[in-house]
PDB file of N, CA and C in Angstrom:
ATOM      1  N   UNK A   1      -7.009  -8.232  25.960  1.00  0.00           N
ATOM      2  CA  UNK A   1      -6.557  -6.991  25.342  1.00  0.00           C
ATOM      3  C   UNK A   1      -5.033  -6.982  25.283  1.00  0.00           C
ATOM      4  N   UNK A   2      -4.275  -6.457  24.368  1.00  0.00           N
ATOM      5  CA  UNK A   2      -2.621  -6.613  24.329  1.00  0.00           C
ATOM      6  C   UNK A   2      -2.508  -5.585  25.071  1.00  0.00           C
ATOM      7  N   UNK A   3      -1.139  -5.995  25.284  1.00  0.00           N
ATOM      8  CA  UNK A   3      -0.223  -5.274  26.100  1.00  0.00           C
ATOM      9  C   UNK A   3       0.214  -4.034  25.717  1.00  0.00           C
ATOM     10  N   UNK A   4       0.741  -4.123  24.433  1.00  0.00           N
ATOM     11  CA  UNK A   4       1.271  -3.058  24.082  1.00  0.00           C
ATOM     12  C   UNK A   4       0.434  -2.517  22.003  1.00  0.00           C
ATOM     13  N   UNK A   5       0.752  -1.335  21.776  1.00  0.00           N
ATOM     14  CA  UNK A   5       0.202  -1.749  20.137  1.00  0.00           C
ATOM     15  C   UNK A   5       0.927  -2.621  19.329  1.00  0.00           C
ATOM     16  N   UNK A   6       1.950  -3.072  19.450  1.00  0.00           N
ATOM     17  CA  UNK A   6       2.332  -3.655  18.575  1.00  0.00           C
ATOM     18  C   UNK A   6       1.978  -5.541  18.545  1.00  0.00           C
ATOM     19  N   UNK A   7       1.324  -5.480  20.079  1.00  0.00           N
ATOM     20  CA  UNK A   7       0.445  -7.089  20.173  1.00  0.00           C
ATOM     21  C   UNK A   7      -0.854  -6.525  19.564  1.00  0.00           C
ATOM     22  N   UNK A   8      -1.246  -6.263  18.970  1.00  0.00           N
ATOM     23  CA  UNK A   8      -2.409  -6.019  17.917  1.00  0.00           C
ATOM     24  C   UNK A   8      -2.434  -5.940  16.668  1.00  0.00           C
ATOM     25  N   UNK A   9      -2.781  -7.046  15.977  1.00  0.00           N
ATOM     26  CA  UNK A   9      -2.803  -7.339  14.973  1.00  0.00           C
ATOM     27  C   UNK A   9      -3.199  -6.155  14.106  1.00  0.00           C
ATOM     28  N   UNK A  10      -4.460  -5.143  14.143  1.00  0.00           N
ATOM     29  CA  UNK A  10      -5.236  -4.060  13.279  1.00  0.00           C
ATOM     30  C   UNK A  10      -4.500  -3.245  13.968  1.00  0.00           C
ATOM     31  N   UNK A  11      -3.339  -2.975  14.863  1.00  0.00           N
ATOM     32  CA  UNK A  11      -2.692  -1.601  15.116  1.00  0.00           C
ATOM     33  C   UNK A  11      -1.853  -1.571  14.164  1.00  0.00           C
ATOM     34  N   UNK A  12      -1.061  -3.058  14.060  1.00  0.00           N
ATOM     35  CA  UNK A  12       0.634  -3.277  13.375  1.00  0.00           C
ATOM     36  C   UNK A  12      -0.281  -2.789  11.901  1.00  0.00           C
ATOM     37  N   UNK A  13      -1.726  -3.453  11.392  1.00  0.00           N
ATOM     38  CA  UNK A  13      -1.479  -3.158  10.030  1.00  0.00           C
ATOM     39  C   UNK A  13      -1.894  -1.803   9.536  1.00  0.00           C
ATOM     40  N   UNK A  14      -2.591  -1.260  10.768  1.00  0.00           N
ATOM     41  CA  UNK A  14      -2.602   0.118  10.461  1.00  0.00           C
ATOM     42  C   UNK A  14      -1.381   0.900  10.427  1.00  0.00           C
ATOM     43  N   UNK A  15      -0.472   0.712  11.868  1.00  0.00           N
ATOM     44  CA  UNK A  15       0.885   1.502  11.547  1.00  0.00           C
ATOM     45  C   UNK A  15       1.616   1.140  10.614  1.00  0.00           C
ATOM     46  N   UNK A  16       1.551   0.109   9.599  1.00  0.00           N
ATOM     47  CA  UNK A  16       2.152  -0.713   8.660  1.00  0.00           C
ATOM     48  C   UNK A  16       1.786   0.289   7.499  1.00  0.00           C
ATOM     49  N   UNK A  17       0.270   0.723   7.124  1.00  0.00           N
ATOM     50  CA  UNK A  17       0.064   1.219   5.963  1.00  0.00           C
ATOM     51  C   UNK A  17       0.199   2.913   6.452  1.00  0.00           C
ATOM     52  N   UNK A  18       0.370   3.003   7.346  1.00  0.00           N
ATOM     53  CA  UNK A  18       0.436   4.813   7.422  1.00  0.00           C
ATOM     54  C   UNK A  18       1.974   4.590   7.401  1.00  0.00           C
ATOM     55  N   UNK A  19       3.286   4.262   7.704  1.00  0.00           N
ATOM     56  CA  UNK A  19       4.188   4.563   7.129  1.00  0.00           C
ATOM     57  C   UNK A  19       4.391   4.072   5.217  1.00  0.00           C
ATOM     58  N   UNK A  20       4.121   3.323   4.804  1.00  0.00           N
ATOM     59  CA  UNK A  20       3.894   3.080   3.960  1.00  0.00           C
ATOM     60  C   UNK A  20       3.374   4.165   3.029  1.00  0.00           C
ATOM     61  N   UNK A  21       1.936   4.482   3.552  1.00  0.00           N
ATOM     62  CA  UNK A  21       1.965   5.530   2.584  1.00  0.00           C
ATOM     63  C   UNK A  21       2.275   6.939   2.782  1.00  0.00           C
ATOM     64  N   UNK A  22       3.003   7.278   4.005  1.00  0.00           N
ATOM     65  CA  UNK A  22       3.986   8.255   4.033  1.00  0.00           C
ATOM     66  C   UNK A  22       5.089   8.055   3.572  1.00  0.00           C
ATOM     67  N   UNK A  23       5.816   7.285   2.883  1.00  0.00           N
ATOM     68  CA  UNK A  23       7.066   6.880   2.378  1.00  0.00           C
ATOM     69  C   UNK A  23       7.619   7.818   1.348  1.00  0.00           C
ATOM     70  N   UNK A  24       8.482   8.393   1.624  1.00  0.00           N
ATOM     71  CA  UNK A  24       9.118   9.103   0.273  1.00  0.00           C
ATOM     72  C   UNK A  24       8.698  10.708   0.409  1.00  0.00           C
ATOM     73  N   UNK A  25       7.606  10.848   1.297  1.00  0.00           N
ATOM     74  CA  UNK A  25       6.913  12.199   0.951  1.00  0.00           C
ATOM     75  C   UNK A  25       7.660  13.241   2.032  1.00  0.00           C
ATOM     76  N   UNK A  26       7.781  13.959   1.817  1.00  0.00           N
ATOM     77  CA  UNK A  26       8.658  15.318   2.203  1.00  0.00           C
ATOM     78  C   UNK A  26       8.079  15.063   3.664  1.00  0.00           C
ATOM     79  N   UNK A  27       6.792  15.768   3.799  1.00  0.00           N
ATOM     80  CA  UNK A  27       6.271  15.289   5.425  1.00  0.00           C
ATOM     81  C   UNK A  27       5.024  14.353   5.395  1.00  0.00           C
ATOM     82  N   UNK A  28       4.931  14.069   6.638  1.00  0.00           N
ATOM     83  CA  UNK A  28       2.964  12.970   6.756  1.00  0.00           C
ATOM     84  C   UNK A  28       2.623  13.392   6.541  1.00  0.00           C
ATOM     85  N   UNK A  29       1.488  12.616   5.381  1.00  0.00           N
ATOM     86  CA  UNK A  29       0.506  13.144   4.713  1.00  0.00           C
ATOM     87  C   UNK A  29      -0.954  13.205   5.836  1.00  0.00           C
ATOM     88  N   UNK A  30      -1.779  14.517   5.603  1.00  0.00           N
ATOM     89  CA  UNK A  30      -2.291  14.695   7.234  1.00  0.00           C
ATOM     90  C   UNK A  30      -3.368  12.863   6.678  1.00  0.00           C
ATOM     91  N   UNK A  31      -4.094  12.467   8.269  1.00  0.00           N
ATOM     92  CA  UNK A  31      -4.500  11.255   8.152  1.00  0.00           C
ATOM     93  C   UNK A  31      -5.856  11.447   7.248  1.00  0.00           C
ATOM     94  N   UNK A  32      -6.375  12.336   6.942  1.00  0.00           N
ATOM     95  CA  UNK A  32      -7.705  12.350   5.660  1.00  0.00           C
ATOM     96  C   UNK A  32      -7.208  11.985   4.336  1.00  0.00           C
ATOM     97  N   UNK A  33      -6.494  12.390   3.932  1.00  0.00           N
ATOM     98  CA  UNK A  33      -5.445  12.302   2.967  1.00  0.00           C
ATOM     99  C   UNK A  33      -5.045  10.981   2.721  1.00  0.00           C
ATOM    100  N   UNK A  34      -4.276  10.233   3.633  1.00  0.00           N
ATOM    101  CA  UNK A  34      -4.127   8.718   3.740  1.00  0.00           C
ATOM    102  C   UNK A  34      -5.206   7.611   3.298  1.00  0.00           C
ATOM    103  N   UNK A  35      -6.368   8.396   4.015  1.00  0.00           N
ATOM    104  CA  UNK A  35      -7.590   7.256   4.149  1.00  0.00           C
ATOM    105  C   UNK A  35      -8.149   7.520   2.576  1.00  0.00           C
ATOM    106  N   UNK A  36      -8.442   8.556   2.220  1.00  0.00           N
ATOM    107  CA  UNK A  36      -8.785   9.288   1.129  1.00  0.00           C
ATOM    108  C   UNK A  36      -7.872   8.251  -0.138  1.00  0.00           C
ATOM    109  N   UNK A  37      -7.151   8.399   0.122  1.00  0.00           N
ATOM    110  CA  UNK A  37      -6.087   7.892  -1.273  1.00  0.00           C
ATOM    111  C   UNK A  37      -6.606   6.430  -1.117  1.00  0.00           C
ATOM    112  N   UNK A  38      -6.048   6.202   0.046  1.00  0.00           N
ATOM    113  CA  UNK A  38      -6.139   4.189   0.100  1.00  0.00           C
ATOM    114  C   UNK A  38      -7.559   3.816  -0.645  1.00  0.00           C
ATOM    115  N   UNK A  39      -8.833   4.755   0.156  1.00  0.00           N
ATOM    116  CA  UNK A  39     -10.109   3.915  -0.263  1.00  0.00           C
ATOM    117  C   UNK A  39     -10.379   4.250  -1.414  1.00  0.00           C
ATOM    118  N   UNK A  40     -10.288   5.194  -2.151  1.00  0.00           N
ATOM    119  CA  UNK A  40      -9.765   5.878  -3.855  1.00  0.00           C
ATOM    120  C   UNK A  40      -9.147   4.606  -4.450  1.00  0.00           C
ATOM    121  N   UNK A  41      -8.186   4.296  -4.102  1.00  0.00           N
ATOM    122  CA  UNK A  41      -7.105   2.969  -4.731  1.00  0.00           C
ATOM    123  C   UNK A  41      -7.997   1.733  -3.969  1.00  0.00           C
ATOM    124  N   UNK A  42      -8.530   1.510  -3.628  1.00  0.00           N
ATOM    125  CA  UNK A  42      -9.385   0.065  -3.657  1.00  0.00           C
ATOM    126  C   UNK A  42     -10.344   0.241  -3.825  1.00  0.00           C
ATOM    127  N   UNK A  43     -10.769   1.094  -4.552  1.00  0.00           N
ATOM    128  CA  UNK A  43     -12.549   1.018  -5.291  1.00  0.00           C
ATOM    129  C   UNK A  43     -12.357   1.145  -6.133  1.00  0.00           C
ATOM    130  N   UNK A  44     -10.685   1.412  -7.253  1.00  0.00           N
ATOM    131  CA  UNK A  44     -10.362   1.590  -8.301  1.00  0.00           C
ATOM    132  C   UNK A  44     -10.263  -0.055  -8.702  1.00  0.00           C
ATOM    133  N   UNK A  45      -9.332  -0.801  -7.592  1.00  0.00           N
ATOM    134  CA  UNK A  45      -9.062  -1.756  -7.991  1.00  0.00           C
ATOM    135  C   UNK A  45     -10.048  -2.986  -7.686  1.00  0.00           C
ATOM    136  N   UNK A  46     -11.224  -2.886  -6.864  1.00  0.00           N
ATOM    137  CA  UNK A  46     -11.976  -3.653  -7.152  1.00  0.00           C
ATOM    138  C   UNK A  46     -13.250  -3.493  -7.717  1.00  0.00           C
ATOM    139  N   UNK A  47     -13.374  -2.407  -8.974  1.00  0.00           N
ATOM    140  CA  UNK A  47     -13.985  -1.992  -9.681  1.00  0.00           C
ATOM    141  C   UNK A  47     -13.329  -2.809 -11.272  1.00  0.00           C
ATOM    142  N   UNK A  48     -12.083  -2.742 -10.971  1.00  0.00           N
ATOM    143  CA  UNK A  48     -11.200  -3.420 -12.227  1.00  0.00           C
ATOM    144  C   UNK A  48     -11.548  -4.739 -12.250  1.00  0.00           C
ATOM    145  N   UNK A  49     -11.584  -5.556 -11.008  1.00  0.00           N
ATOM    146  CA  UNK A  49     -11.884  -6.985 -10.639  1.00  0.00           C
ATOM    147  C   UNK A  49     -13.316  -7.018 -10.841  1.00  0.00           C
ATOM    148  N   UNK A  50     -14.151  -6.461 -10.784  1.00  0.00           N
ATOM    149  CA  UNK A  50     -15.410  -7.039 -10.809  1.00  0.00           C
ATOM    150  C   UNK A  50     -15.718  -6.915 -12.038  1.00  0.00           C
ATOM    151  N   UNK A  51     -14.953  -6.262 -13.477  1.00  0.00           N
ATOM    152  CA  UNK A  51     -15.161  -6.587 -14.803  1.00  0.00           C
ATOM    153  C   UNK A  51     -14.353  -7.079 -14.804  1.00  0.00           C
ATOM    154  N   UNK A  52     -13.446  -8.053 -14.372  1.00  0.00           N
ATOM    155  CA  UNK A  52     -11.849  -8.675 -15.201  1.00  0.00           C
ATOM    156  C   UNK A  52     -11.292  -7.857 -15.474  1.00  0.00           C
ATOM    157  N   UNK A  53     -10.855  -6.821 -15.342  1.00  0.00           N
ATOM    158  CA  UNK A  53      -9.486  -5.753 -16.274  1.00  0.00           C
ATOM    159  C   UNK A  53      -8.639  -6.001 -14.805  1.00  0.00           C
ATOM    160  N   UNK A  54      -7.612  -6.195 -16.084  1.00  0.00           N
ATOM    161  CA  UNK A  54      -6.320  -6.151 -15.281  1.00  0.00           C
ATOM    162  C   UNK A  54      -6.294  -5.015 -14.276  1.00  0.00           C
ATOM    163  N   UNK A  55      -5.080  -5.098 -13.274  1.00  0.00           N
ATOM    164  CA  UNK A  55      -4.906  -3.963 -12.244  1.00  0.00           C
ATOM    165  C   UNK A  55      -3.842  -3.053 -13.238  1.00  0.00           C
ATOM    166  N   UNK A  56      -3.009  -4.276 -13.947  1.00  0.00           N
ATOM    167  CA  UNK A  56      -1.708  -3.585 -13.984  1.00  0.00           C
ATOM    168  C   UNK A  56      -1.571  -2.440 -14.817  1.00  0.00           C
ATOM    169  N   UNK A  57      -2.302  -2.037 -15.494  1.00  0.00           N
ATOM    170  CA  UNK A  57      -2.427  -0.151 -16.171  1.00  0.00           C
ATOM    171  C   UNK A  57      -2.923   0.292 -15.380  1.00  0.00           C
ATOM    172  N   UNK A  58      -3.462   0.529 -14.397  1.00  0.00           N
ATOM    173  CA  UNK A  58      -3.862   1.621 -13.690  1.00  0.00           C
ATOM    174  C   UNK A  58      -2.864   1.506 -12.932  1.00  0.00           C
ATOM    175  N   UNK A  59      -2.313   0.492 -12.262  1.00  0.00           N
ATOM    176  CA  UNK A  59      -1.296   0.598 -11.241  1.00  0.00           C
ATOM    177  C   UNK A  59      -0.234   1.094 -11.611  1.00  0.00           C
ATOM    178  N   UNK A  60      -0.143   0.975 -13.093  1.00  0.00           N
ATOM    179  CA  UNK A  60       1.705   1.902 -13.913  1.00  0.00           C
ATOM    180  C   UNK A  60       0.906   3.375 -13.915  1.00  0.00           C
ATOM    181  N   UNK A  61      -0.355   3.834 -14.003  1.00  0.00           N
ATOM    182  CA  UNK A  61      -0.544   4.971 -14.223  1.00  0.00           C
ATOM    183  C   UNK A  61      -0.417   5.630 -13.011  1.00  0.00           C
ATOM    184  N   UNK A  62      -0.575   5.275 -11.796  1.00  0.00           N
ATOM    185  CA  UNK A  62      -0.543   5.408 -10.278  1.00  0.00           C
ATOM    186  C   UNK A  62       0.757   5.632  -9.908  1.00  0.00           C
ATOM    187  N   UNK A  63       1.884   4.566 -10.467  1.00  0.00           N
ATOM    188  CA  UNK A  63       3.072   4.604 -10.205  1.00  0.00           C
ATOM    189  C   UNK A  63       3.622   5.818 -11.065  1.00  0.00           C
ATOM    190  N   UNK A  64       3.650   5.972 -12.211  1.00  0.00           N
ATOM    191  CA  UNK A  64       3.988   7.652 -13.046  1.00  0.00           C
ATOM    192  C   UNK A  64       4.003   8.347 -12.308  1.00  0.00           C
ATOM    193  N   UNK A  65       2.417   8.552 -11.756  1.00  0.00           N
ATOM    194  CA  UNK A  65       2.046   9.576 -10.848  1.00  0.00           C
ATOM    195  C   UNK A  65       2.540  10.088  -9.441  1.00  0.00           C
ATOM    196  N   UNK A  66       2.978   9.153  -8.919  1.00  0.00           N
ATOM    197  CA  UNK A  66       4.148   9.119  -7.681  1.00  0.00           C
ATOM    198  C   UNK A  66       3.492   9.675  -6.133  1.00  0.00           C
ATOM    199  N   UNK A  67       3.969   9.631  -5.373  1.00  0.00           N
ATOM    200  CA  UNK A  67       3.495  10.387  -4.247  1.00  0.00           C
ATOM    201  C   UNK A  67       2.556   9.709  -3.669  1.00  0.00           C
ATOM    202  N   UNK A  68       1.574  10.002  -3.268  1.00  0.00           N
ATOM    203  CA  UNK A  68       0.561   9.126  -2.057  1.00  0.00           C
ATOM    204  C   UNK A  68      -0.518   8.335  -3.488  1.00  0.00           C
ATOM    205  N   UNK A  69      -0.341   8.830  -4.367  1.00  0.00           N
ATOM    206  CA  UNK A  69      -0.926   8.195  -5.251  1.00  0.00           C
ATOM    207  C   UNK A  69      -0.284   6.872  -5.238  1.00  0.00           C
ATOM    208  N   UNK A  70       1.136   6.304  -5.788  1.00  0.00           N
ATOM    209  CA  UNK A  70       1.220   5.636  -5.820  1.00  0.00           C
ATOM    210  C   UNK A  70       1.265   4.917  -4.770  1.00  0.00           C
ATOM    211  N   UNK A  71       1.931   5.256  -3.553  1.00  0.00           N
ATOM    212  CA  UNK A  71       1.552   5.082  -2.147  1.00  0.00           C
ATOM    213  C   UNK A  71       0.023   4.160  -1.995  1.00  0.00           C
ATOM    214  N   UNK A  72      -0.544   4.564  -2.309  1.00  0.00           N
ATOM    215  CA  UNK A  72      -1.748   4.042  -2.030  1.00  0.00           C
ATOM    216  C   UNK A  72      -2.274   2.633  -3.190  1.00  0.00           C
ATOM    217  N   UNK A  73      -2.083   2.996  -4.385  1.00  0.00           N
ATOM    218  CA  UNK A  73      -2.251   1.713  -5.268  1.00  0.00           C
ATOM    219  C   UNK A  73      -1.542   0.819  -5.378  1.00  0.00           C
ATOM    220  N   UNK A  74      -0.163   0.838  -4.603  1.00  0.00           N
ATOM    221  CA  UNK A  74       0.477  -0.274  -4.660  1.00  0.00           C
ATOM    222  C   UNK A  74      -0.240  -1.671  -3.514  1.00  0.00           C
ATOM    223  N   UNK A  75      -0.604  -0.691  -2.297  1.00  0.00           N
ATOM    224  CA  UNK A  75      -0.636  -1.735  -1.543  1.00  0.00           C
ATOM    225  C   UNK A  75      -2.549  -2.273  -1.554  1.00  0.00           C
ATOM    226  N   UNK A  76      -2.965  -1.763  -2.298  1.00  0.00           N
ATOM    227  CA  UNK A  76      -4.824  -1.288  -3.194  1.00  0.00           C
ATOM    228  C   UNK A  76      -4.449  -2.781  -3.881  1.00  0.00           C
ATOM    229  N   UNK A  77      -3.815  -2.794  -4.322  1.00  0.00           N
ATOM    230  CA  UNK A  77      -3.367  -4.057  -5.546  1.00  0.00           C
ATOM    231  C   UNK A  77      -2.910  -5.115  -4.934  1.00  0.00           C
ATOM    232  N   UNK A  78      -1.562  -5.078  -4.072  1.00  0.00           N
ATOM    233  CA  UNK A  78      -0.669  -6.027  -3.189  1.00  0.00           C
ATOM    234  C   UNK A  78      -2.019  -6.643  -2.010  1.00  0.00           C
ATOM    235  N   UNK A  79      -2.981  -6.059  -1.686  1.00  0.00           N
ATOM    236  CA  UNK A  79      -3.930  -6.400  -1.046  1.00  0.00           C
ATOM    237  C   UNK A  79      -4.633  -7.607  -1.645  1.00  0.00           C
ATOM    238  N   UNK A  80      -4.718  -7.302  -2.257  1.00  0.00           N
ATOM    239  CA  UNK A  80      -5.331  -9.084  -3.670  1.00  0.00           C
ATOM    240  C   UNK A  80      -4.432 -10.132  -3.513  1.00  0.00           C
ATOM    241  N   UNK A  81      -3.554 -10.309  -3.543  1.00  0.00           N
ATOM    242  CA  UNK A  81      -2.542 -11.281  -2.605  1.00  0.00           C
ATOM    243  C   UNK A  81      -1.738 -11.599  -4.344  1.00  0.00           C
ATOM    244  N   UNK A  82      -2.661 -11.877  -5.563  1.00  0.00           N
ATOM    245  CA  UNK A  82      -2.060 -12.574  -6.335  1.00  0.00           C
ATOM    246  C   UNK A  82      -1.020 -11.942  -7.198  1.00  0.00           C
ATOM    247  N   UNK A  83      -0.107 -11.123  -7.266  1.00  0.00           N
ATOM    248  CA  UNK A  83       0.672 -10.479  -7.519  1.00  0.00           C
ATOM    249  C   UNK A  83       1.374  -9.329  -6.564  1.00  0.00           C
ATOM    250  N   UNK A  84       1.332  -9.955  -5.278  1.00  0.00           N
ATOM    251  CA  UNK A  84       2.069  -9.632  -4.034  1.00  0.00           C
ATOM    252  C   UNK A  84       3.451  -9.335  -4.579  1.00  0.00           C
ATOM    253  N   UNK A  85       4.152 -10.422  -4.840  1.00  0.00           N
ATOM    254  CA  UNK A  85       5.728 -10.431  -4.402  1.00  0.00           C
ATOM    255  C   UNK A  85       6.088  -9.321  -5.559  1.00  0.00           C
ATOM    256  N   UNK A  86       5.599  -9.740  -7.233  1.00  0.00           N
ATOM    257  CA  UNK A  86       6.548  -9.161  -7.869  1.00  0.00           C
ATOM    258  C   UNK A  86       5.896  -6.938  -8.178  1.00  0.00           C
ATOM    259  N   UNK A  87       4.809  -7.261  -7.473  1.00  0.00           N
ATOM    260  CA  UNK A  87       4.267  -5.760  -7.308  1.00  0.00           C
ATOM    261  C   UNK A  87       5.446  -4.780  -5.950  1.00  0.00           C
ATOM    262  N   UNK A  88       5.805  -5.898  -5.141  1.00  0.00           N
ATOM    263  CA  UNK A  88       6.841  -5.463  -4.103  1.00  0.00           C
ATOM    264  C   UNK A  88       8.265  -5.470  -4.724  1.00  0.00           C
ATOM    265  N   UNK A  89       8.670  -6.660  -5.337  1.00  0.00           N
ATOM    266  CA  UNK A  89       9.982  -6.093  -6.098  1.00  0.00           C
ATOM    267  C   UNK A  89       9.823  -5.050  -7.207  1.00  0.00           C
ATOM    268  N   UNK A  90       9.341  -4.981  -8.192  1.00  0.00           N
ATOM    269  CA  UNK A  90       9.431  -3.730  -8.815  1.00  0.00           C
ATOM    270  C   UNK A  90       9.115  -2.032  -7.991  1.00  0.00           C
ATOM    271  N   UNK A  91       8.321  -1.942  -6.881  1.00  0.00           N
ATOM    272  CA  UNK A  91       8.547  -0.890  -5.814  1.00  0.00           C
ATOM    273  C   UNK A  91       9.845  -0.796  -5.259  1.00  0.00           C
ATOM    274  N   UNK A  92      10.378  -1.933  -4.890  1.00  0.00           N
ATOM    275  CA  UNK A  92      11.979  -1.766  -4.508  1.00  0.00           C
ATOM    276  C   UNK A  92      12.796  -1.210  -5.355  1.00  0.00           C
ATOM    277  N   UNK A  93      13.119  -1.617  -6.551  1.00  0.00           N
ATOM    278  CA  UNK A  93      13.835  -1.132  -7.081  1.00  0.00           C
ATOM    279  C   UNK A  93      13.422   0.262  -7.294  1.00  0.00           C
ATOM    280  N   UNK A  94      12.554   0.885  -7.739  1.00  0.00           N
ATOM    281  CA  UNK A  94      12.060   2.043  -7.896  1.00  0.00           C
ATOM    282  C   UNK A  94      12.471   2.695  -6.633  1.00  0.00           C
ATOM    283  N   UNK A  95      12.268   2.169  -5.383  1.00  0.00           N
ATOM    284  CA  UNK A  95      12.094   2.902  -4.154  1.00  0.00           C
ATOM    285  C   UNK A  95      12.933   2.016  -3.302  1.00  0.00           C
ATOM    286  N   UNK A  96      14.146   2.154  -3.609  1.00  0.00           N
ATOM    287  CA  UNK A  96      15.283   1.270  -2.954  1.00  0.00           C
ATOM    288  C   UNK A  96      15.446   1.595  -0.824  1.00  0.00           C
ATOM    289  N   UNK A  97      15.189   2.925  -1.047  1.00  0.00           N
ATOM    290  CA  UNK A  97      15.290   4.052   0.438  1.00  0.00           C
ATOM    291  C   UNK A  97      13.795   3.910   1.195  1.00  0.00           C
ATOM    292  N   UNK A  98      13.097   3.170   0.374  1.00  0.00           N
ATOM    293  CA  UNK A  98      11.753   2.616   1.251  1.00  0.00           C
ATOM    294  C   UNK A  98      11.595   1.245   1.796  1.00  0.00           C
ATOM    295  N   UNK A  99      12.434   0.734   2.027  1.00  0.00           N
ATOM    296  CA  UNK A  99      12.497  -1.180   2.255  1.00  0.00           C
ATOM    297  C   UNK A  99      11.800  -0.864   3.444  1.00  0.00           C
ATOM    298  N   UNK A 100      12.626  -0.863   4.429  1.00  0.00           N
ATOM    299  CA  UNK A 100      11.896  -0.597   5.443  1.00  0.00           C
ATOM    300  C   UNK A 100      10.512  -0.477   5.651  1.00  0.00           C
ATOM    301  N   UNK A 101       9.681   0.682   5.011  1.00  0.00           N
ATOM    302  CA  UNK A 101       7.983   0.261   5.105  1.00  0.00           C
ATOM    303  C   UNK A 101       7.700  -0.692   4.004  1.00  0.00           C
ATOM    304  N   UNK A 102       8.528  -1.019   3.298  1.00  0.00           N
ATOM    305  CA  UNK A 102       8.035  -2.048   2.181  1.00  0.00           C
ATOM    306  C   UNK A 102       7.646  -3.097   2.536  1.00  0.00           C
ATOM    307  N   UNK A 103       9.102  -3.690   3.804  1.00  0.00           N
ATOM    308  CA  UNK A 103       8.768  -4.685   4.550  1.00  0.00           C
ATOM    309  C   UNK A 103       7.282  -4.755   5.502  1.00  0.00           C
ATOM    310  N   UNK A 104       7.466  -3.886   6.022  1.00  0.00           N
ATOM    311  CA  UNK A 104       6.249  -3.832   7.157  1.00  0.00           C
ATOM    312  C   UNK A 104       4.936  -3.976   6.505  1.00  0.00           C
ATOM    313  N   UNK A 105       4.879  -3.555   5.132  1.00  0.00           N
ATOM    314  CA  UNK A 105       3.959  -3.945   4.301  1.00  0.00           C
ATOM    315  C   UNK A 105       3.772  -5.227   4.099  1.00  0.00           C
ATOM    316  N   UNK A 106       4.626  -5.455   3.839  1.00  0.00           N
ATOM    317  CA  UNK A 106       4.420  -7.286   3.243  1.00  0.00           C
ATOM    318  C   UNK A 106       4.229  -8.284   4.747  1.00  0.00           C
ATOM    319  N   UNK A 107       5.076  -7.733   5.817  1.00  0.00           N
ATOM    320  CA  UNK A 107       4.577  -8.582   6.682  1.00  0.00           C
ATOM    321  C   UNK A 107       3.058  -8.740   7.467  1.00  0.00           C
ATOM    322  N   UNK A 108       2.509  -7.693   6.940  1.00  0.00           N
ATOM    323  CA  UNK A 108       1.384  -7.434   8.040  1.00  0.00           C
ATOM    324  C   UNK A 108       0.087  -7.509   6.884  1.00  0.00           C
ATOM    325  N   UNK A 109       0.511  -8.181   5.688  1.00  0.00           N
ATOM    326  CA  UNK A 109      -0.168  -8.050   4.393  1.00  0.00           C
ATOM    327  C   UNK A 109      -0.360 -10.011   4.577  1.00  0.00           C
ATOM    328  N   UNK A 110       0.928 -10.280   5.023  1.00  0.00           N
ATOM    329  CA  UNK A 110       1.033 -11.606   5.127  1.00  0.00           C
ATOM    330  C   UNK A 110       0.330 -12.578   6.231  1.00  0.00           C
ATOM    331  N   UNK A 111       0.062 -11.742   6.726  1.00  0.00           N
ATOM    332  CA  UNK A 111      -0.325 -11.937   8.175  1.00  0.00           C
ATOM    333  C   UNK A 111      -2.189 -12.260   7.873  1.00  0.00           C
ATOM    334  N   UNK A 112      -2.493 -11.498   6.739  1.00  0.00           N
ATOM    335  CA  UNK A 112      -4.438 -11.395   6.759  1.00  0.00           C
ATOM    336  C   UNK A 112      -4.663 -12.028   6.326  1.00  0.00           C
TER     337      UNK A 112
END
């Protein structure tokens, strides 16, 4: 058993995606809300995959939309691994004041 949470692999990527998708938002979004959005944004996106349609229109329609929405489909998508990096640089620039969970995203994304 680890020592602490952060020797746990499913703690880091849980605390990884709850700042993440609290990012930007005035306060935490309560934790129903979180789970709610995320599993919303990966039944969207592997609903897209199991006919072939691209992610990337729903994911610009997600991103319009802003807030835990997009919060949640970025990393719904970045989860597929194959358009990781440049789904994370275009969030940066958009969301320059979020690196910080951006990173923690990608590392603990990198990690599975």
């Amino acid at each position: 058993m680890p020592d602490r949470p952060n020797d746990d692999p499913e703690e880091r990527r849980r605390m990884a995606l709850i700042g993440f998708l609290g990012a930007g938002l005035g306060s935490p979004p309560p934790t129903a809300l979180m789970v709610t959005a995320l599993a919303d944004a990966r039944r969207s996106v592997a609903a897209r995959l199991q006919f072939n349609q691209p992610t990337s229109e729903w994911l610009a329609e997600e991103t319009r939309a802003g807030g835990i929405r997009e919060n949640a489909a970025v990393p719904a998508v970045m989860e597929m691994g194959s358009r990781r990096q440049p789904i994370a640089d275009a969030y940066q620039l958009r969301h320059p004041d979020r690196i910080r969970e951006l990173t923690g995203l990608l590392a603990v994304l990198k990690q599975a």
